[in-house]
PDB file of N, CA and C in Angstrom:
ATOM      1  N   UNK A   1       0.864  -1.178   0.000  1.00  0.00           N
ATOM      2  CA  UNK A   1       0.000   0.000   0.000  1.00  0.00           C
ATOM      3  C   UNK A   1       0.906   1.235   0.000  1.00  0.00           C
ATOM      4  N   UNK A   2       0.809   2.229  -0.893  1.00  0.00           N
ATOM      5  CA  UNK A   2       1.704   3.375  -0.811  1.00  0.00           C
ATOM      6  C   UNK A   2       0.697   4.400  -0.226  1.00  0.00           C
ATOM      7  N   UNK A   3       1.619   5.437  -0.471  1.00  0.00           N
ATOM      8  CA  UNK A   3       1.087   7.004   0.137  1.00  0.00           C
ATOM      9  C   UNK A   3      -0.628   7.576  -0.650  1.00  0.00           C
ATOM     10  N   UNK A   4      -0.899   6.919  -1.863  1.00  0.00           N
ATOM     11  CA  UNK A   4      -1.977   7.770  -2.453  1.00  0.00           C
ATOM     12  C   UNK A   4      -2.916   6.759  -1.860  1.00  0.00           C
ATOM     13  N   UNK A   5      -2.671   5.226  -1.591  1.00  0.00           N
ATOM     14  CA  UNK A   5      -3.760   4.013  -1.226  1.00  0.00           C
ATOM     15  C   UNK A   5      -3.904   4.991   0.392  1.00  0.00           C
ATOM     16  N   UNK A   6      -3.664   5.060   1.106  1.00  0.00           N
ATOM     17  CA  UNK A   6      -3.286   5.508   2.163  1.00  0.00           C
ATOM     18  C   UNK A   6      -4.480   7.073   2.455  1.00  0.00           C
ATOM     19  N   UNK A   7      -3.498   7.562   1.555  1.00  0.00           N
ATOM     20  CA  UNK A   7      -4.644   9.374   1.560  1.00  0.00           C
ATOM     21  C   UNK A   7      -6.137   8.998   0.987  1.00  0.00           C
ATOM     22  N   UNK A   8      -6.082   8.119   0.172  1.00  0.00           N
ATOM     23  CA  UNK A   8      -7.655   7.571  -0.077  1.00  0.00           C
ATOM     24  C   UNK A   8      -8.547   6.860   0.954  1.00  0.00           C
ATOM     25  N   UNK A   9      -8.005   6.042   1.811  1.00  0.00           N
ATOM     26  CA  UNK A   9      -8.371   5.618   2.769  1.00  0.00           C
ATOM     27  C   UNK A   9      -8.640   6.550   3.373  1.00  0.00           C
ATOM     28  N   UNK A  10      -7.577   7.101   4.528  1.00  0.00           N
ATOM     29  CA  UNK A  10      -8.408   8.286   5.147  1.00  0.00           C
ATOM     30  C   UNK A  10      -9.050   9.381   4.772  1.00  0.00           C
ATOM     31  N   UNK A  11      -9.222   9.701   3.227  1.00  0.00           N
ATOM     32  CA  UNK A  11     -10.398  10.870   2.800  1.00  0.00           C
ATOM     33  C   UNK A  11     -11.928   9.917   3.466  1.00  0.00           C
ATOM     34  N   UNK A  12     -11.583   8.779   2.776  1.00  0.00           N
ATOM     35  CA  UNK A  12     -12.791   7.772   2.854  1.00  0.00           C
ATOM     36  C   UNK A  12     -13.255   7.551   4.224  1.00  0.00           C
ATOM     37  N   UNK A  13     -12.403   7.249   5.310  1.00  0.00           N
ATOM     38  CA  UNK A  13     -12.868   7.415   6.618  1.00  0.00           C
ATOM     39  C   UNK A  13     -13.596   8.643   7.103  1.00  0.00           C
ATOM     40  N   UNK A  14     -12.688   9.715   6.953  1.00  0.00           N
ATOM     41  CA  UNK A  14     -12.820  11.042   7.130  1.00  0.00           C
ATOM     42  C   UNK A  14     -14.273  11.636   6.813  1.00  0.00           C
ATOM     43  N   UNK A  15     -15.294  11.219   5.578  1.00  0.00           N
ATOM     44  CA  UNK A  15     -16.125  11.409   5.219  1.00  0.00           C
ATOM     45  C   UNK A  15     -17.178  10.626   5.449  1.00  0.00           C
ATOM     46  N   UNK A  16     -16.762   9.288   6.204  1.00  0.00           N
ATOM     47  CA  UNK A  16     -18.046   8.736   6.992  1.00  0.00           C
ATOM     48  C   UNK A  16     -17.839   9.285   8.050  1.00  0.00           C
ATOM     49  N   UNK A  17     -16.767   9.473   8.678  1.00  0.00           N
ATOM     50  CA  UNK A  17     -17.194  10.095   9.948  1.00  0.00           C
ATOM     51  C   UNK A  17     -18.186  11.464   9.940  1.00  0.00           C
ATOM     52  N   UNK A  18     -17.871  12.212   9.210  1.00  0.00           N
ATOM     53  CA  UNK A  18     -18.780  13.633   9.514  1.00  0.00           C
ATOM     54  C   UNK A  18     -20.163  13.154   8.660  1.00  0.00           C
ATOM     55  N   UNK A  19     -19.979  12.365   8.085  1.00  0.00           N
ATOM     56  CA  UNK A  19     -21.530  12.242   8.138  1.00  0.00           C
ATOM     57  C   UNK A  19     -21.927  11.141   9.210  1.00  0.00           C
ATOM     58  N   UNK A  20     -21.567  10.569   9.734  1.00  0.00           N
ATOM     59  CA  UNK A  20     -21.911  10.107  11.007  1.00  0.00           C
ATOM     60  C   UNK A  20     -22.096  11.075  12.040  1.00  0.00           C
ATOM     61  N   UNK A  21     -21.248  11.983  12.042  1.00  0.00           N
ATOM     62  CA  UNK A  21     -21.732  13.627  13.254  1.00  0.00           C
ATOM     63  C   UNK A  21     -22.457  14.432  12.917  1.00  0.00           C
ATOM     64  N   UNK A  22     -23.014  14.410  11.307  1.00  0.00           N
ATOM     65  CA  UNK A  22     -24.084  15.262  10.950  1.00  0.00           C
ATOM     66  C   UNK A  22     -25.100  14.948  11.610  1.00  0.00           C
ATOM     67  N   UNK A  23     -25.733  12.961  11.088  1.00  0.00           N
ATOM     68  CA  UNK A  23     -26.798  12.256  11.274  1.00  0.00           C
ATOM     69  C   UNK A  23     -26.825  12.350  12.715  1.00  0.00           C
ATOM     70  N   UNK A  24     -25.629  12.058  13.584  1.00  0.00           N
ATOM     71  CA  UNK A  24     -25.956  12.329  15.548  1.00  0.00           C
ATOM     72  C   UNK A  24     -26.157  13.965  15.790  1.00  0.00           C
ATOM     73  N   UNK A  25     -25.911  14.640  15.194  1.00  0.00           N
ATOM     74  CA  UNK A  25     -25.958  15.892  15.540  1.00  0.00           C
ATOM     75  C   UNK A  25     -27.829  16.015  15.075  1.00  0.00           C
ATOM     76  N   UNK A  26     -28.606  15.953  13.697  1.00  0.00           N
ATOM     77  CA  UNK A  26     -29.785  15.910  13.975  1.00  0.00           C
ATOM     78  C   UNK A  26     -30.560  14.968  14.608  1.00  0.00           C
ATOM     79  N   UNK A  27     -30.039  13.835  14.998  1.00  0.00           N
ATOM     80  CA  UNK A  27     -30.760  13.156  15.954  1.00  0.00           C
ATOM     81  C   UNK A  27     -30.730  13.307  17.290  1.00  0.00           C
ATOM     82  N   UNK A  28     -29.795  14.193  17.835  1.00  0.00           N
ATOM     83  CA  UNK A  28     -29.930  14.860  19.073  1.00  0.00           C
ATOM     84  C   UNK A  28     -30.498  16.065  19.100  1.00  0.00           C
ATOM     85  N   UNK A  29     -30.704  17.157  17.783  1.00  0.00           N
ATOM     86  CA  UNK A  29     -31.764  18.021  18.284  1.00  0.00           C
ATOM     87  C   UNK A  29     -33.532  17.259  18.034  1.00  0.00           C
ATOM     88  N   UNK A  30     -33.644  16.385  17.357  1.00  0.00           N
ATOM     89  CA  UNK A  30     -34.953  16.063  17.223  1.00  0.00           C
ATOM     90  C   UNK A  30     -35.345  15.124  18.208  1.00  0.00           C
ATOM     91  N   UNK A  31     -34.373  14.441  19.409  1.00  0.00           N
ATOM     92  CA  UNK A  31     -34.794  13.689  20.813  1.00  0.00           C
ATOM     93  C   UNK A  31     -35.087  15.282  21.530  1.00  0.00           C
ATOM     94  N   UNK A  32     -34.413  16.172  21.512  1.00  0.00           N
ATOM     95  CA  UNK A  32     -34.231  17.400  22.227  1.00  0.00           C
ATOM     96  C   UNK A  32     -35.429  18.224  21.893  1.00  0.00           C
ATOM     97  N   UNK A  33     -36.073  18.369  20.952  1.00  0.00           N
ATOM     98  CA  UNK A  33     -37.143  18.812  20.369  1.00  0.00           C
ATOM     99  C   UNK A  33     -38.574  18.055  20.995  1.00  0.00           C
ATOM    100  N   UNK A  34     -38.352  16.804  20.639  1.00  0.00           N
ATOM    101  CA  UNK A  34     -39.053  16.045  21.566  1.00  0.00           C
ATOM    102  C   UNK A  34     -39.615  15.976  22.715  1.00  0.00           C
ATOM    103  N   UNK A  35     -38.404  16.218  23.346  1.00  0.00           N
ATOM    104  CA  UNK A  35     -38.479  15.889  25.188  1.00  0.00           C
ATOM    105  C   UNK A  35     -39.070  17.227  25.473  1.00  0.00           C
ATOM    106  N   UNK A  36     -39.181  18.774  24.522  1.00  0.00           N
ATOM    107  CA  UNK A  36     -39.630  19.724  25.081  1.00  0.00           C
ATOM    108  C   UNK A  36     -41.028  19.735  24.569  1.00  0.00           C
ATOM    109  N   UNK A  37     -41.215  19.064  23.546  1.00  0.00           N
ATOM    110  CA  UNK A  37     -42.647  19.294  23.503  1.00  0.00           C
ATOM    111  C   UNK A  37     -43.784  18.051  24.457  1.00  0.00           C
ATOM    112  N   UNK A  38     -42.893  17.056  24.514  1.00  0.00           N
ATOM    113  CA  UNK A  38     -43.983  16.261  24.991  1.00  0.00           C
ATOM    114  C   UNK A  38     -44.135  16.596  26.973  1.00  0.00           C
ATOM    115  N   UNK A  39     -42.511  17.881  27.427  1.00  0.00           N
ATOM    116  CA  UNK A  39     -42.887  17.984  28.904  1.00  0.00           C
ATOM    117  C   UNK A  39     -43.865  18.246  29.706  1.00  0.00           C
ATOM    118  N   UNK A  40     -45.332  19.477  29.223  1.00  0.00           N
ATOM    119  CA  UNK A  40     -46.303  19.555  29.504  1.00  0.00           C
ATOM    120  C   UNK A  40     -47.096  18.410  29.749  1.00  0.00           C
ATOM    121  N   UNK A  41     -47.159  17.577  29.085  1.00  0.00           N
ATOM    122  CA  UNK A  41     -47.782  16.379  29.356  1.00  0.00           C
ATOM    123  C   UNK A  41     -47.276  15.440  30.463  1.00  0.00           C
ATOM    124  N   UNK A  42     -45.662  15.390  30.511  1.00  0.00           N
ATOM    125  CA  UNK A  42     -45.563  14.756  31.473  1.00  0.00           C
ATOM    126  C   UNK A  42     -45.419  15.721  32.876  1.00  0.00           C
ATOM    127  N   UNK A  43     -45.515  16.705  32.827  1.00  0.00           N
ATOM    128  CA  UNK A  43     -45.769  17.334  33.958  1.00  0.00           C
ATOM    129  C   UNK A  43     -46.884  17.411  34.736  1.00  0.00           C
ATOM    130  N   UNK A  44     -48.044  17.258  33.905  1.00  0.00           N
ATOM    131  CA  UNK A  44     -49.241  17.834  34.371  1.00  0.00           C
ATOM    132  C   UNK A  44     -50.222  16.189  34.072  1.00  0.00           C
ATOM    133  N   UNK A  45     -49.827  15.521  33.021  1.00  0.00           N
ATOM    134  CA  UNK A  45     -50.892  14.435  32.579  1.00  0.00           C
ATOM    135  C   UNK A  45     -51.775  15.013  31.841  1.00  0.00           C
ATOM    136  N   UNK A  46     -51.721  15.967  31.051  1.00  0.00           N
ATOM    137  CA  UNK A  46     -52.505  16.745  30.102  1.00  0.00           C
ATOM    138  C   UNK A  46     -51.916  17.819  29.354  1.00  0.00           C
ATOM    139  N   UNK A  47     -52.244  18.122  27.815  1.00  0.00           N
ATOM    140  CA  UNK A  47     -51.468  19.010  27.366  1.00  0.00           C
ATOM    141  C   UNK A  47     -52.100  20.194  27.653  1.00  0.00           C
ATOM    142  N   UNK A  48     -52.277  21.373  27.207  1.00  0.00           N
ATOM    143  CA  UNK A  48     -53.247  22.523  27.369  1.00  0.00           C
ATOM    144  C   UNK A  48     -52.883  22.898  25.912  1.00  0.00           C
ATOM    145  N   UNK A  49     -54.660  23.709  25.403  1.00  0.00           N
ATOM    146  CA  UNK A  49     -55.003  24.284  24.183  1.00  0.00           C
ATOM    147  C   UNK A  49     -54.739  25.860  24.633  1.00  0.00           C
ATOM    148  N   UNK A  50     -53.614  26.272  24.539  1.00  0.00           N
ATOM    149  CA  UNK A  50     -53.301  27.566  24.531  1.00  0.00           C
ATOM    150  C   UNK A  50     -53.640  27.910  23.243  1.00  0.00           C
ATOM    151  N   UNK A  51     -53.944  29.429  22.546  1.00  0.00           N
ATOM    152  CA  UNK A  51     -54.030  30.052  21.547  1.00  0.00           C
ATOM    153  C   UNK A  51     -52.735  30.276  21.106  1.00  0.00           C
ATOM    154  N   UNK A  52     -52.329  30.227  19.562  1.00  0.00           N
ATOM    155  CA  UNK A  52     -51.092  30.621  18.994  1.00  0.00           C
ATOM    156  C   UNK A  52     -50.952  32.261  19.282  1.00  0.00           C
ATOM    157  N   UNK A  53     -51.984  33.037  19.278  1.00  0.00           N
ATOM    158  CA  UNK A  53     -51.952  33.820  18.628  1.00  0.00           C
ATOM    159  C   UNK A  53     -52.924  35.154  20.058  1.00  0.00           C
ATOM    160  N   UNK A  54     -52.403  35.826  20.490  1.00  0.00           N
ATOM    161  CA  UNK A  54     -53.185  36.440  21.693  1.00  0.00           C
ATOM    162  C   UNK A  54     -54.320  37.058  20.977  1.00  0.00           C
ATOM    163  N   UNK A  55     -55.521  37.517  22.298  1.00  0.00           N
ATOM    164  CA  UNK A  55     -56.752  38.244  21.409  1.00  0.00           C
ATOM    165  C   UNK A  55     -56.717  39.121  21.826  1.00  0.00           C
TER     166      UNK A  55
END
C-alpha cells in the first residue's frame, strides 16, 4: 500500500465520519425537540389548548 492508497483511505474514513456527526448531531436536536414538547404532558398528565396567537 503506498502514500496515495493511504490518503484515499483516510479521505474515505474522514467522510463517513462527519456524516456520522451530521446524522448524531440531527438526531440529538430532534430527541431534544421532543423531550420539550412532549414535557407539559408529562408534567401535568394533560397538554393545554393555549391560543397561537393572543386576542
Amino acid at each position: 500500500m503506498d502514500w496515495l492508497d493511504l490518503l484515499a483511505v483516510q479521505g474515505t474514513l474522514g467522510s463517513l465520519l462527519q456524516h456520522h456527526s451530521s446524522k448524531a448531531s440531527i438526531l440529538q436536536r430532534s430527541a431534544f425537540f421532543r423531550v420539550q414538547l412532549s414535557r407539559p404532558y408529562m408534567t401535568t398528565g394533560k397538554t393545554k389548548d393555549e391560543p397561537l396567537l393572543a386576542k
